[in-house]
Protein backbone atom coordinates (compact mmCIF):
# COMPACT_ATOMS: atom_id res chain seq x y z
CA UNK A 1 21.00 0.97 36.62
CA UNK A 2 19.98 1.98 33.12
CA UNK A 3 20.82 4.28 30.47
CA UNK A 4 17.51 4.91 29.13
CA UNK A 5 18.24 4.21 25.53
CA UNK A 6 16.08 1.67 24.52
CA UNK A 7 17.46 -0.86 21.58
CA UNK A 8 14.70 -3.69 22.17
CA UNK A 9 10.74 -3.85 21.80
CA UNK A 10 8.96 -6.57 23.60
CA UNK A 11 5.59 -7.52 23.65
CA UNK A 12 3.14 -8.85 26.52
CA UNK A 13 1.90 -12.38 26.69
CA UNK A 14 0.54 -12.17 30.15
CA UNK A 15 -0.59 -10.17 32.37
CA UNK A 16 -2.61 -10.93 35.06
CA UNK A 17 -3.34 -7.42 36.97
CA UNK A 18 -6.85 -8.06 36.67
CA UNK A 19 -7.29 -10.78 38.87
CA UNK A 20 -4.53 -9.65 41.23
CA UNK A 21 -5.44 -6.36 41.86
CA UNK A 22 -9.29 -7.05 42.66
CA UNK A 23 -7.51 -9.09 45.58
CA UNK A 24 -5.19 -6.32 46.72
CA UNK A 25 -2.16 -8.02 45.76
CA UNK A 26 0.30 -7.62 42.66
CA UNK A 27 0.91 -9.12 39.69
CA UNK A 28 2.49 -11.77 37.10
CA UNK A 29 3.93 -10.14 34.07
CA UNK A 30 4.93 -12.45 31.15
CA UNK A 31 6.76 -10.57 27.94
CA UNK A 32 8.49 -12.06 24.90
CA UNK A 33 11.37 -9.58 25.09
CA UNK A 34 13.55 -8.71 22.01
CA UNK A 35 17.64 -9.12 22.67
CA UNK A 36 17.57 -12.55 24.85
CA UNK A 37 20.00 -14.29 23.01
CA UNK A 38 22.61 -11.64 22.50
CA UNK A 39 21.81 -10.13 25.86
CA UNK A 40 21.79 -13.78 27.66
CA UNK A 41 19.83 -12.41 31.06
CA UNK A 42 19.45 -14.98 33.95
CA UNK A 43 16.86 -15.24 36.14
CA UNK A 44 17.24 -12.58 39.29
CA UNK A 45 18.39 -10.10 36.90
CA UNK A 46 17.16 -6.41 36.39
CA UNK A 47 15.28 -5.90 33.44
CA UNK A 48 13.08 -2.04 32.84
CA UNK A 49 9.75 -2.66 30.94
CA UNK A 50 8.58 0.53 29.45
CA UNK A 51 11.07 2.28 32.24
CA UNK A 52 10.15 0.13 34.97
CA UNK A 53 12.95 -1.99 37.07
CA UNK A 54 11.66 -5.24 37.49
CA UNK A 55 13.37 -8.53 38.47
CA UNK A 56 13.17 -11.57 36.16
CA UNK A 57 11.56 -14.63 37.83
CA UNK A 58 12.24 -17.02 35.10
CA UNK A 59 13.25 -16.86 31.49
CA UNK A 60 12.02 -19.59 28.56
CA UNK A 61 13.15 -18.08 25.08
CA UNK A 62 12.41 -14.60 25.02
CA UNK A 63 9.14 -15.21 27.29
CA UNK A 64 10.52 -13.24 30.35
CA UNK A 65 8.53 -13.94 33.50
CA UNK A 66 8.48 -10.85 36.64
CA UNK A 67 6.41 -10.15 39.71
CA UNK A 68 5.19 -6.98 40.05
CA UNK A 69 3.91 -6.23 43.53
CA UNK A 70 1.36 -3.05 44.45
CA UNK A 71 3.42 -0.59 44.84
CA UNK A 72 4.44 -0.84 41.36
CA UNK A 73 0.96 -0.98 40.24
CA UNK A 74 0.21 1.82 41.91
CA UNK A 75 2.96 4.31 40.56
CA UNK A 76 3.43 3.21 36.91
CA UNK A 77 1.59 2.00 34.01
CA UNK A 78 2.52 -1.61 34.48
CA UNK A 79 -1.05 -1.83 35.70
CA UNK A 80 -2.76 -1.26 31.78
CA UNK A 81 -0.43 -3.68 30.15
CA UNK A 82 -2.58 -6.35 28.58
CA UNK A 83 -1.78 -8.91 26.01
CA UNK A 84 -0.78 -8.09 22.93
CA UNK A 85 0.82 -4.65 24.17
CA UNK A 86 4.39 -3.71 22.86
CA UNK A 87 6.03 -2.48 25.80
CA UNK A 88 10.06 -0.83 25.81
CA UNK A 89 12.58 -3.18 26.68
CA UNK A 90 16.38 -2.57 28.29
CA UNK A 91 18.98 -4.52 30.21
CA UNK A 92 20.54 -3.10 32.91
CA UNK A 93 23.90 -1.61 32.35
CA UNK A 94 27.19 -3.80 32.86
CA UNK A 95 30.74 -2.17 33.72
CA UNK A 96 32.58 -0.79 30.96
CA UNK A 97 29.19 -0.27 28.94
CA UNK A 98 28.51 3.30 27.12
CA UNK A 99 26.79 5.58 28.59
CA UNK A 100 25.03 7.97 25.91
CA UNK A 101 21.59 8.63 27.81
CA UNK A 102 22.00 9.59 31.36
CA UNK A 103 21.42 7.53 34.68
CA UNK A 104 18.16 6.07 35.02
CA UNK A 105 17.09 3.71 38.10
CA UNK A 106 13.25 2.17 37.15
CA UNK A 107 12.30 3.78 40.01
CA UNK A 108 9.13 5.11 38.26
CA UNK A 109 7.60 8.61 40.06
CA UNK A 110 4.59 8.40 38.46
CA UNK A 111 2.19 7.96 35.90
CA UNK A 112 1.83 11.25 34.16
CA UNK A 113 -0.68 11.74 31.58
CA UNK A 114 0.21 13.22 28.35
CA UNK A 115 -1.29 16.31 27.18
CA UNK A 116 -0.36 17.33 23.39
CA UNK A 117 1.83 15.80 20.75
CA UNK A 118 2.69 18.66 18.10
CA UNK A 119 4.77 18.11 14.85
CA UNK A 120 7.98 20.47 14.91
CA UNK A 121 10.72 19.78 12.44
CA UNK A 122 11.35 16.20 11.82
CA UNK A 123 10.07 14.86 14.52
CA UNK A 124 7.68 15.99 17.76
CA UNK A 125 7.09 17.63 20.93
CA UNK A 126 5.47 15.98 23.64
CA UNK A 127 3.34 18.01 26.26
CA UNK A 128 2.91 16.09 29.74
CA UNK A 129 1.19 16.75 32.92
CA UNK A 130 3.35 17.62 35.65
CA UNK A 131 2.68 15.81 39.23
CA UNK A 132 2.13 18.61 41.13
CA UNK A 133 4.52 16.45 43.98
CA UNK A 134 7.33 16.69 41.41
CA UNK A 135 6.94 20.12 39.73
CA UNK A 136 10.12 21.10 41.85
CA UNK A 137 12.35 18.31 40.22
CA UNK A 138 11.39 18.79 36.45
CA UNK A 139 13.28 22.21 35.20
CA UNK A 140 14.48 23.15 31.85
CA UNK A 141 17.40 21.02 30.16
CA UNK A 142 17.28 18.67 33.38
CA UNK A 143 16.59 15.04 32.33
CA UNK A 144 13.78 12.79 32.85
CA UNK A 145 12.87 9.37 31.71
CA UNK A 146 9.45 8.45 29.94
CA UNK A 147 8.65 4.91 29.75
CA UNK A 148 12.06 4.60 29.99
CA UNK A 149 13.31 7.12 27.30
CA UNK A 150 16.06 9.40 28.15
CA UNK A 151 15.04 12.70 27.39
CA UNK A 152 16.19 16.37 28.01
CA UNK A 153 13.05 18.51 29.15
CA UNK A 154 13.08 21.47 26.46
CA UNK A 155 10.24 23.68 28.47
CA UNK A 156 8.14 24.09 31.55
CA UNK A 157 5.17 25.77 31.96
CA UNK A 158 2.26 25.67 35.08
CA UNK A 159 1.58 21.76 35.38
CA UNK A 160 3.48 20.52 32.57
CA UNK A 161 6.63 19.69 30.79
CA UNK A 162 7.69 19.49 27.63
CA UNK A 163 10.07 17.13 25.46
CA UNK A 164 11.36 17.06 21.96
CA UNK A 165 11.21 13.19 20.32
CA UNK A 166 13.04 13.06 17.55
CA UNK A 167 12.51 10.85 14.32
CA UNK A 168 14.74 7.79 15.97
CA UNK A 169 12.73 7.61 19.32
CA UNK A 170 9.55 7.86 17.84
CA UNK A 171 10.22 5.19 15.37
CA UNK A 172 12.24 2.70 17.69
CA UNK A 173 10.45 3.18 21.28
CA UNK A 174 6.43 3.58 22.53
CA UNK A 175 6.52 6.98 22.85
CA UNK A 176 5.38 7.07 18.91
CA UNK A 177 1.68 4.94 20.69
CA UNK A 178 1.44 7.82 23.17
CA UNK A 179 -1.87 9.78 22.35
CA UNK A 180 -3.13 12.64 24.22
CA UNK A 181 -5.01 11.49 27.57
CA UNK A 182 -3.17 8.20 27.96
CA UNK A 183 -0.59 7.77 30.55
CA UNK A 184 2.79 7.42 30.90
CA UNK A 185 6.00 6.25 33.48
CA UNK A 186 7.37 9.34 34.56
CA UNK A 187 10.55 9.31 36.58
CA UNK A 188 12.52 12.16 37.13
CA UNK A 189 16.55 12.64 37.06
CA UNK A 190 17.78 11.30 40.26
CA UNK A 191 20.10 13.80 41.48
CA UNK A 192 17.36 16.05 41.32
CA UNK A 193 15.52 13.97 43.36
CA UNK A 194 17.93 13.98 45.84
CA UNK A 195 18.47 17.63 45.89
CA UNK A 196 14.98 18.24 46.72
CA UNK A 197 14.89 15.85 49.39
CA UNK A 198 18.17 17.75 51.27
CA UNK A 199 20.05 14.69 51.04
CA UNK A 200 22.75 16.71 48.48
């Protein structure tokens, strides 16, 4: 579990999708992740990269080590990591830790493409595509995650969404390295997920 406020950067050493994925199988993801020391993960624990719940597999310094198997390939942007790439980096939440951001689980919906970025005030507002599959769960002042971000949607509109990133998050997560047409982990607020599968 996650909060979705993002205090640490890290940047990828390794990836080795390539190679993997022309085989059908996953991947090895290597990143030298900001907050090791202070945040003293083992391997086995839960670490989200860029919003995305993976498990470390082995830890030397800050080079963090994870598998990352198809199915995560297939619904994120784990996939177009490559060396070099600064990626968004949280621990997963431990009892008695503050919860400013809302729940978020890593469990990525998608990879939704973003369709504007417009000044407005100090900081932005980000236009994304909407997965037609998930246009039910994404409404107005609901919550959603973006590569792991914790953000209240501000508007909806036919096939897309919009958020408002203020100064902080631009500065202090990727979203600022977000262009139009590139893509980005999507995953929507989970109670809403479970509404619109009956389950609530």
């Amino acid at each position: 579990m996650f909060s979705g406020l993002i205090r640490y950067r890290g940047h990828v050493i390794l990836s080795s999708v390539e190679g993997q994925r022309a085989q059908g199988g996953g991947a090895t993801l290597v990143v030298q992740c900001e907050g090791v020391e202070s945040e003293r993960p083992q391997p086995g624990d839960s670490i989200a990269i860029d919003g995305v719940c993976l498990t470390a597999t082995a830890i030397d310094g800050e080079a963090v080590a994870f598998d990352v198997v198809p199915e995560t390939l297939a619904c994120s942007t784990l996939g177009d990591r490559v060396a070099g790439d600064i990626v968004n980096v949280e621990y997963a939440l431990r009892v008695g830790d503050r919860l400013g951001g809302h729940f978020v689980y890593g469990h990525v919906d998608a990879a939704a493409r973003v369709l504007t970025r417009t000044a407005e005030g100090q900081g932005e507002r980000l236009r994304v595509q909407t997965p037609p599959a998930l246009a039910t769960m994404i409404a107005p002042k609901a919550f959603v995650a973006l590569d792991g971000v914790s953000l209240t949607v501000a508007a909806t509109g036919d096939g897309w969404f919009e958020v408002a990133l203020i100064p902080e998050t631009i500065e202090r997560t990727t979203l600022r390295t977000r262009p139009p047409g590139s893509r980005i982990n999507l995953e929507v607020d989970p109670i809403a997920r479970y509404v619109a599968h009956g389950s609530i």
